[in-house]
N, C-alpha and C. Protein backbone atom coordinates (compact mmCIF):
# COMPACT_ATOMS: atom_id res chain seq x y z
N UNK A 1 15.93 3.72 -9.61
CA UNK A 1 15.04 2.58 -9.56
C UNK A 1 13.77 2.88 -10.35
N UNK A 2 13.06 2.17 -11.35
CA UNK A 2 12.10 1.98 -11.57
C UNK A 2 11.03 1.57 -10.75
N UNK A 3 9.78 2.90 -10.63
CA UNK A 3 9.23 2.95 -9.60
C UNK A 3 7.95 1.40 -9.89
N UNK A 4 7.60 1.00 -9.03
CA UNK A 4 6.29 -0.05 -9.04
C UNK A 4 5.19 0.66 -9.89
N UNK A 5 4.49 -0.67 -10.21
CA UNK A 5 3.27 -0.19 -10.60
C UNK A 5 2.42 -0.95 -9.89
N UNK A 6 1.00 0.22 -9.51
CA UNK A 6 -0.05 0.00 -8.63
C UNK A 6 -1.11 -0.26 -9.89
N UNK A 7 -2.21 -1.35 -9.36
CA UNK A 7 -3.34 -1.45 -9.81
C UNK A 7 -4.57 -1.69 -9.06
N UNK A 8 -5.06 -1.99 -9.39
CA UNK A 8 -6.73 -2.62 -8.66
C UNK A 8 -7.36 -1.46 -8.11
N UNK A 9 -7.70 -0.53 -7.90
CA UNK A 9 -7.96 0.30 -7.70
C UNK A 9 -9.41 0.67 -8.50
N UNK A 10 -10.28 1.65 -7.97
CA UNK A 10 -11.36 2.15 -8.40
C UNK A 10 -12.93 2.26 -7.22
N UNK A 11 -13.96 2.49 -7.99
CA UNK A 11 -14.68 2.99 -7.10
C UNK A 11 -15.65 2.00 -6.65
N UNK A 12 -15.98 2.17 -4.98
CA UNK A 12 -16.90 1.23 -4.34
C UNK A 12 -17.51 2.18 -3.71
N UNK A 13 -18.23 0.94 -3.22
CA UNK A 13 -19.53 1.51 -2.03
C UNK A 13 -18.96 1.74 -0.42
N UNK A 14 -19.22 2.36 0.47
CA UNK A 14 -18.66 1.96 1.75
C UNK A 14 -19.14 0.60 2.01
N UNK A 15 -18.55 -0.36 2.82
CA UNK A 15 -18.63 -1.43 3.14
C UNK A 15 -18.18 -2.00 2.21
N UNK A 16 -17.69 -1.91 0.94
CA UNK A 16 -17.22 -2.89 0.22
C UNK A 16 -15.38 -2.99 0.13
N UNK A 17 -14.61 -3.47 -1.03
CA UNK A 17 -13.83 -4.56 -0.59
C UNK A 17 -12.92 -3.98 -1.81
N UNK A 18 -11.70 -4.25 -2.10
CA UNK A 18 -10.66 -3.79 -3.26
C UNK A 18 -9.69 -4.47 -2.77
N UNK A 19 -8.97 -4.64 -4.01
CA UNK A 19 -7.28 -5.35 -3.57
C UNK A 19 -6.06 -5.02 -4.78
N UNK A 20 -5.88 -4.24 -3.99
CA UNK A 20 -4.86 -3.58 -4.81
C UNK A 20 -3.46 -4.31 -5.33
N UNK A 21 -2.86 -4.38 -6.14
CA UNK A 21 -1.86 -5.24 -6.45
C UNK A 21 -0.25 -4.23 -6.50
N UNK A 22 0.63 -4.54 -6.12
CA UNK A 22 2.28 -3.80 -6.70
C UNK A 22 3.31 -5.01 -7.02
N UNK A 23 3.17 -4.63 -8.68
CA UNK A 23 3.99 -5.24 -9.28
C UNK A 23 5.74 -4.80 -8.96
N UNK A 24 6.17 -6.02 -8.96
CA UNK A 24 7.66 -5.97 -8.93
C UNK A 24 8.73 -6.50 -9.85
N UNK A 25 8.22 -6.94 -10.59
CA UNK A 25 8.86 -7.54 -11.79
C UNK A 25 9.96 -7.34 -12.34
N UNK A 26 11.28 -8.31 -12.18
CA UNK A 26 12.20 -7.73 -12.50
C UNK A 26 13.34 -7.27 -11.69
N UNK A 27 12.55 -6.72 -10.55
CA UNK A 27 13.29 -5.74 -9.46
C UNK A 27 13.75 -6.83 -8.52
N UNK A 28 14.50 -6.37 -7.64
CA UNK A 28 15.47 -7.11 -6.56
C UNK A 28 15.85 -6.23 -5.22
N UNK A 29 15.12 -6.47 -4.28
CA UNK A 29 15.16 -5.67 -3.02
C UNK A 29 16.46 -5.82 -1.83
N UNK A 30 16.78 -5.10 -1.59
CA UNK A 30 17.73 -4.65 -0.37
C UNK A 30 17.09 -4.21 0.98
N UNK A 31 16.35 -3.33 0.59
CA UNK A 31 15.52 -2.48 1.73
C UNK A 31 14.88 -3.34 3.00
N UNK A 32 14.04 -2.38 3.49
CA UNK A 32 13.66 -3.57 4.81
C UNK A 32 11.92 -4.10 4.29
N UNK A 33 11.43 -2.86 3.93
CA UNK A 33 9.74 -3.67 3.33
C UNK A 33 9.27 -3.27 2.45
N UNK A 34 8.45 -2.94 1.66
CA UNK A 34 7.61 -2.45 0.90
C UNK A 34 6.57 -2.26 1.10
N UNK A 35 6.17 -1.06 0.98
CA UNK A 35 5.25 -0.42 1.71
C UNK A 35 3.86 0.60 0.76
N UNK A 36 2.41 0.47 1.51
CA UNK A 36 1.74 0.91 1.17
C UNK A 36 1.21 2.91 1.69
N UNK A 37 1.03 3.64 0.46
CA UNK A 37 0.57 4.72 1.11
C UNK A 37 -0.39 4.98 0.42
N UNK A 38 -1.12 6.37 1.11
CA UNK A 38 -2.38 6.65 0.31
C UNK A 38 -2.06 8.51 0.56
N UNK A 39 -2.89 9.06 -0.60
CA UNK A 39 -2.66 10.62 -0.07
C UNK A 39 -4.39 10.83 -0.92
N UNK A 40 -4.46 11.34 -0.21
CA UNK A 40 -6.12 11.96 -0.29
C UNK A 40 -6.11 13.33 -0.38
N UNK A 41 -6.87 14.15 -1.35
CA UNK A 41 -7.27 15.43 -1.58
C UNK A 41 -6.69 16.20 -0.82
N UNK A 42 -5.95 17.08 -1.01
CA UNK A 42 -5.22 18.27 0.35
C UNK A 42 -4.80 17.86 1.23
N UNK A 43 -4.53 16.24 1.09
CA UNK A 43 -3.68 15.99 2.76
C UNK A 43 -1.98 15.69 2.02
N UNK A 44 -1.42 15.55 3.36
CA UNK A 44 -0.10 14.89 2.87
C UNK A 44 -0.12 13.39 2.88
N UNK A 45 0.58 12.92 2.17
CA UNK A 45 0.78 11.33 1.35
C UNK A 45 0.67 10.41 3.08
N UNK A 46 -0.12 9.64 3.50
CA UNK A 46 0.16 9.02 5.05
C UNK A 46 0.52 7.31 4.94
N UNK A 47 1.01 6.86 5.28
CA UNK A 47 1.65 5.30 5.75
C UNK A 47 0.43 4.57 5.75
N UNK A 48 0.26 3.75 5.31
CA UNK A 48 -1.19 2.37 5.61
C UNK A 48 -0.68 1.15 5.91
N UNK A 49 0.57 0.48 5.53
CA UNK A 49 0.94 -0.71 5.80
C UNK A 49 2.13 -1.01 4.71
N UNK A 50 2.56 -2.32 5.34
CA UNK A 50 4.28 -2.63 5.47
C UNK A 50 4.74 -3.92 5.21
N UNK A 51 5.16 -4.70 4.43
CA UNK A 51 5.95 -6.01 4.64
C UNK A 51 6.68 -6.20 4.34
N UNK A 52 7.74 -6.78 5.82
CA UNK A 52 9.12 -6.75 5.49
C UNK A 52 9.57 -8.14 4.28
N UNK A 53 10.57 -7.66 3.62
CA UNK A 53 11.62 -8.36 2.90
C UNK A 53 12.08 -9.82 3.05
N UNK A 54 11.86 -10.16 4.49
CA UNK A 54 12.80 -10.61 5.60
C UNK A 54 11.77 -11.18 6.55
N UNK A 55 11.15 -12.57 6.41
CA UNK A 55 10.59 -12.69 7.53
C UNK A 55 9.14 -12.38 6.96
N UNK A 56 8.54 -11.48 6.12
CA UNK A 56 7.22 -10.91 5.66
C UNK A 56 6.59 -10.34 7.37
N UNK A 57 7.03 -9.81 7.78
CA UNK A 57 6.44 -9.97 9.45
C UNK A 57 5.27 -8.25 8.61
N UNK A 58 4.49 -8.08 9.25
CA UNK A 58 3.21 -7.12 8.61
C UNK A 58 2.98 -5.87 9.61
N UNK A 59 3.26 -4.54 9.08
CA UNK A 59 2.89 -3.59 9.87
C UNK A 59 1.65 -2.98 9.32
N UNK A 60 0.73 -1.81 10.23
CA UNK A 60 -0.41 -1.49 10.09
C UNK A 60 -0.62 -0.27 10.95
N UNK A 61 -0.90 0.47 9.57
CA UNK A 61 -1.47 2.14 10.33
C UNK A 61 -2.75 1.79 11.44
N UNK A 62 -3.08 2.69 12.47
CA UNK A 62 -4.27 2.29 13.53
C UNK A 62 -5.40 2.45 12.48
N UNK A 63 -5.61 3.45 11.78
CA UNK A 63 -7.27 3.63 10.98
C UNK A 63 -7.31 2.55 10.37
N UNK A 64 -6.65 1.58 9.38
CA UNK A 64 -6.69 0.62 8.35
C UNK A 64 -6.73 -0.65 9.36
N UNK A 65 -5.61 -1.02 10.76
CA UNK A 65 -5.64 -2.47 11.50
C UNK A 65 -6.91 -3.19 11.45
N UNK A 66 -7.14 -4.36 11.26
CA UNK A 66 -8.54 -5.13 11.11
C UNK A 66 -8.79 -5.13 9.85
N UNK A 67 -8.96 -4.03 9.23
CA UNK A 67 -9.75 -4.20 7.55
C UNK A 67 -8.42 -3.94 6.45
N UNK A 68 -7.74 -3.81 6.36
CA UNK A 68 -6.66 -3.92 5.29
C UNK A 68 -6.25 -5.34 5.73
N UNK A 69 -5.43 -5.93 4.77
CA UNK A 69 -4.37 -6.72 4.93
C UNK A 69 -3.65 -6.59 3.62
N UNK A 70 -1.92 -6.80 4.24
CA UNK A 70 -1.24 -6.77 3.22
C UNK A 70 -0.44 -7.83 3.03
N UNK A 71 -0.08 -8.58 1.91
CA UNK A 71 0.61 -10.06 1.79
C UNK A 71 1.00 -9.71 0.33
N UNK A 72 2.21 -10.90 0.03
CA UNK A 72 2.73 -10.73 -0.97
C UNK A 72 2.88 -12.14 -1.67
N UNK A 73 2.86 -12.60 -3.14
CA UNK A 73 3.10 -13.97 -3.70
C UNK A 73 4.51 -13.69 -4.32
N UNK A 74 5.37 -14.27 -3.52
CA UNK A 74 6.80 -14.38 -4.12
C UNK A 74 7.05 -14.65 -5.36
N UNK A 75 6.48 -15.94 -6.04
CA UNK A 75 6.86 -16.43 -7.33
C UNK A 75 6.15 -15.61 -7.93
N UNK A 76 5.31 -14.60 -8.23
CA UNK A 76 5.19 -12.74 -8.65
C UNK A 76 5.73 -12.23 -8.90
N UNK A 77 6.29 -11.82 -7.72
CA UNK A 77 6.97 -10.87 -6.97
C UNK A 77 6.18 -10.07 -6.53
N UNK A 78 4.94 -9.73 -6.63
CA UNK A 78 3.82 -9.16 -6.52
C UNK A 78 3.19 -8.84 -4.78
N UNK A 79 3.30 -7.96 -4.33
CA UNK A 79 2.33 -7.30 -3.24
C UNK A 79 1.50 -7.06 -2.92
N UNK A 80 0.05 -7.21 -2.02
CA UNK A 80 -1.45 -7.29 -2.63
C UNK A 80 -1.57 -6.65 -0.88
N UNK A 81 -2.78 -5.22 -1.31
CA UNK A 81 -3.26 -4.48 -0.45
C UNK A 81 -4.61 -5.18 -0.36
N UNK A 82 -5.04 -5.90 0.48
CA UNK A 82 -6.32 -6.71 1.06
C UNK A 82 -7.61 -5.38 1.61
N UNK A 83 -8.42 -4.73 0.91
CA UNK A 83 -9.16 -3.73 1.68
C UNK A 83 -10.60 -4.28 2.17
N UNK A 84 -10.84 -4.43 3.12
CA UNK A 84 -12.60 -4.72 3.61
C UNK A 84 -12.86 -3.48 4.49
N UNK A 85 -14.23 -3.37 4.00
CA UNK A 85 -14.75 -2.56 5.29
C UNK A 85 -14.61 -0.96 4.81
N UNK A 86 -14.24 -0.81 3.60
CA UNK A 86 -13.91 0.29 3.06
C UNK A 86 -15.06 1.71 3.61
N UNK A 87 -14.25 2.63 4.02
CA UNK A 87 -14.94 3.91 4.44
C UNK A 87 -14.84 4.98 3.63
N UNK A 88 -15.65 6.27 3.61
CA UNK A 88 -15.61 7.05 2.51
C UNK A 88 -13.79 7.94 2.66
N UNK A 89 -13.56 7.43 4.26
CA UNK A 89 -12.15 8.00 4.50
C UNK A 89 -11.16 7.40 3.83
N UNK A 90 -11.12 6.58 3.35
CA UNK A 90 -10.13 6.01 3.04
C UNK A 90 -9.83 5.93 0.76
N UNK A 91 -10.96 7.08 0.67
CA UNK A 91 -10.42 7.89 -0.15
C UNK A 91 -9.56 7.98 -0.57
N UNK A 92 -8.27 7.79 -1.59
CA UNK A 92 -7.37 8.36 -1.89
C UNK A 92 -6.50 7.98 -3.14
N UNK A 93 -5.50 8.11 -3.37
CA UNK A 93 -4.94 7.72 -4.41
C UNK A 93 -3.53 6.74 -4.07
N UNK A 94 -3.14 5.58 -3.84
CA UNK A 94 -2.78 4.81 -3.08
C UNK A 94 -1.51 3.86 -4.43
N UNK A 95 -0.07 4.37 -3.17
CA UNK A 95 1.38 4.06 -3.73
C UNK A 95 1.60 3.15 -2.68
N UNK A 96 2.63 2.32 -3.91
CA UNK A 96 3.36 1.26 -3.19
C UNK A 96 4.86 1.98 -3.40
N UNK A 97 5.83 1.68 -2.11
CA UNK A 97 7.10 1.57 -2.08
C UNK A 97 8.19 0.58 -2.16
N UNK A 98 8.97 0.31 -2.93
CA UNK A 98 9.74 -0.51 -2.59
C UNK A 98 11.11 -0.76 -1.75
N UNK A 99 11.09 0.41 -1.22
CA UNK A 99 11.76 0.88 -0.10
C UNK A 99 11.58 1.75 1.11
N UNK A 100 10.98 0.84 2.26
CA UNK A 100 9.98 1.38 3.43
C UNK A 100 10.88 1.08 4.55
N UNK A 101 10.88 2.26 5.61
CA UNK A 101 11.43 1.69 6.96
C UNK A 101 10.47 2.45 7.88
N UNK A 102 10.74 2.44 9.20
CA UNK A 102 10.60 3.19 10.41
C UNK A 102 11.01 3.76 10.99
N UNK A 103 11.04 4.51 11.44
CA UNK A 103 12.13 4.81 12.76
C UNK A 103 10.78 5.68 13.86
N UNK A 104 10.99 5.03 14.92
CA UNK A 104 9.76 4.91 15.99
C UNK A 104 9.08 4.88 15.11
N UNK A 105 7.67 5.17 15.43
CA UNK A 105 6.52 4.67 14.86
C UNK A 105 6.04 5.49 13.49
N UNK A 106 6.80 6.27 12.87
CA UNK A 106 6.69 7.24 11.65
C UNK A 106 7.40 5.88 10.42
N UNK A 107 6.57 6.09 9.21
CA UNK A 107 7.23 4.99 8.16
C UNK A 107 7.23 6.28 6.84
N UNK A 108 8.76 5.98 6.75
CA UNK A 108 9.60 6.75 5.01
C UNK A 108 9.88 5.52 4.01
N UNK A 109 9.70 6.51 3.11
CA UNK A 109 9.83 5.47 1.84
C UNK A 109 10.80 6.67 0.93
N UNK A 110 12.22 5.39 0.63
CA UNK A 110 12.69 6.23 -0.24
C UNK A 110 12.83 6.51 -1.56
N UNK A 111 12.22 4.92 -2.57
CA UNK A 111 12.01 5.22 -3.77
C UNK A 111 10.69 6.70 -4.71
N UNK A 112 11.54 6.23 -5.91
CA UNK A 112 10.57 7.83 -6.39
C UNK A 112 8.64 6.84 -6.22
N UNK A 113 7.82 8.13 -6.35
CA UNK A 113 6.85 7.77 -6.52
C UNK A 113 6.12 7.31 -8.17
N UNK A 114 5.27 6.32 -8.39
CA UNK A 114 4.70 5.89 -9.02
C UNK A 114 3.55 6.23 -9.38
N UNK A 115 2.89 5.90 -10.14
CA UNK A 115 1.54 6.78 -10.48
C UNK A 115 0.42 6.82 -9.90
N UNK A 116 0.38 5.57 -8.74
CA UNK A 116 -0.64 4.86 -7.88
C UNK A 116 -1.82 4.74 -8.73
N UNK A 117 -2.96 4.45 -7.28
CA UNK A 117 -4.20 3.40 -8.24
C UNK A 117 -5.32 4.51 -7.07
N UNK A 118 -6.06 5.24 -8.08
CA UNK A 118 -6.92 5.51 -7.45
C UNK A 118 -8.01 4.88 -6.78
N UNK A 119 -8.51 5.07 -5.37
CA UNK A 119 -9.49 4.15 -4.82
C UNK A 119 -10.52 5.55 -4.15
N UNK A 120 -11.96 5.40 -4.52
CA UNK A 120 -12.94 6.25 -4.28
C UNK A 120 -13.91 5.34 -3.55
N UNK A 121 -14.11 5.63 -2.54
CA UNK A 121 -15.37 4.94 -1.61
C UNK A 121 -16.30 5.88 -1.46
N UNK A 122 -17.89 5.43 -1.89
CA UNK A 122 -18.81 6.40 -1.83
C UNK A 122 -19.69 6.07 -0.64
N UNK A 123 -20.34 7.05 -0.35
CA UNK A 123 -21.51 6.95 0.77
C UNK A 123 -22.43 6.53 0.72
């Protein structure tokens, strides 16, 4: 699979706002959602949010619930990471999946990774 491409990305202030976009163009999904991650400096890559295929029903890591939102414009195909409220934590360099599930409350993604969209929140 040809991995997504992430954009919108770059640097704010805390309290301010970004919206990240994942293009899909082209592509044709099976999976159950497509899904957002972020991996920040020395951590491992962590889950931020989810929408299913099927229904668009919306999942949400606890740190991001309230100030992210994630929605998608079909006639796109396009996926849009909604950020308010931005904290210096939320730091990172931030992939979309086009193949996301769960199993209990842990979310895998099995496509390759993409180049993501860096997002820097300053103090």
């Amino acid at each position: 699979q040809v991995p997504l491409v992430e954009s919108g990305g770059g640097l704010v202030q805390a309290g301010g706002s970004l919206r990240l976009s994942c293009a899909a163009s082209g592509r044709t999904f099976s999976s159950f959602a497509l899904g957002w991650f972020r991996q920040a400096p020395g951590k491992e890559r962590e889950f931020v949010a989810a929408i299913s295929w099927i229904g668009g029903m919306t999942y949400y890591a606890d740190s991001v619930k309230g100030r992210f939102t994630i929605s998608r414009d079909s006639a796109k195909n396009t996926v849009y990471l909604e950020m308010n409220s931005l904290e210096p934590e939320d730091t990172a360099v931030y992939y979309c999946n086009g193949d996301t599930f769960s199993v209990g409350s842990r979310w895998y993604a099995k496509e390759d990774w993409g180049q993501g969209t860096q997002v820097t929140v300053s103090s």
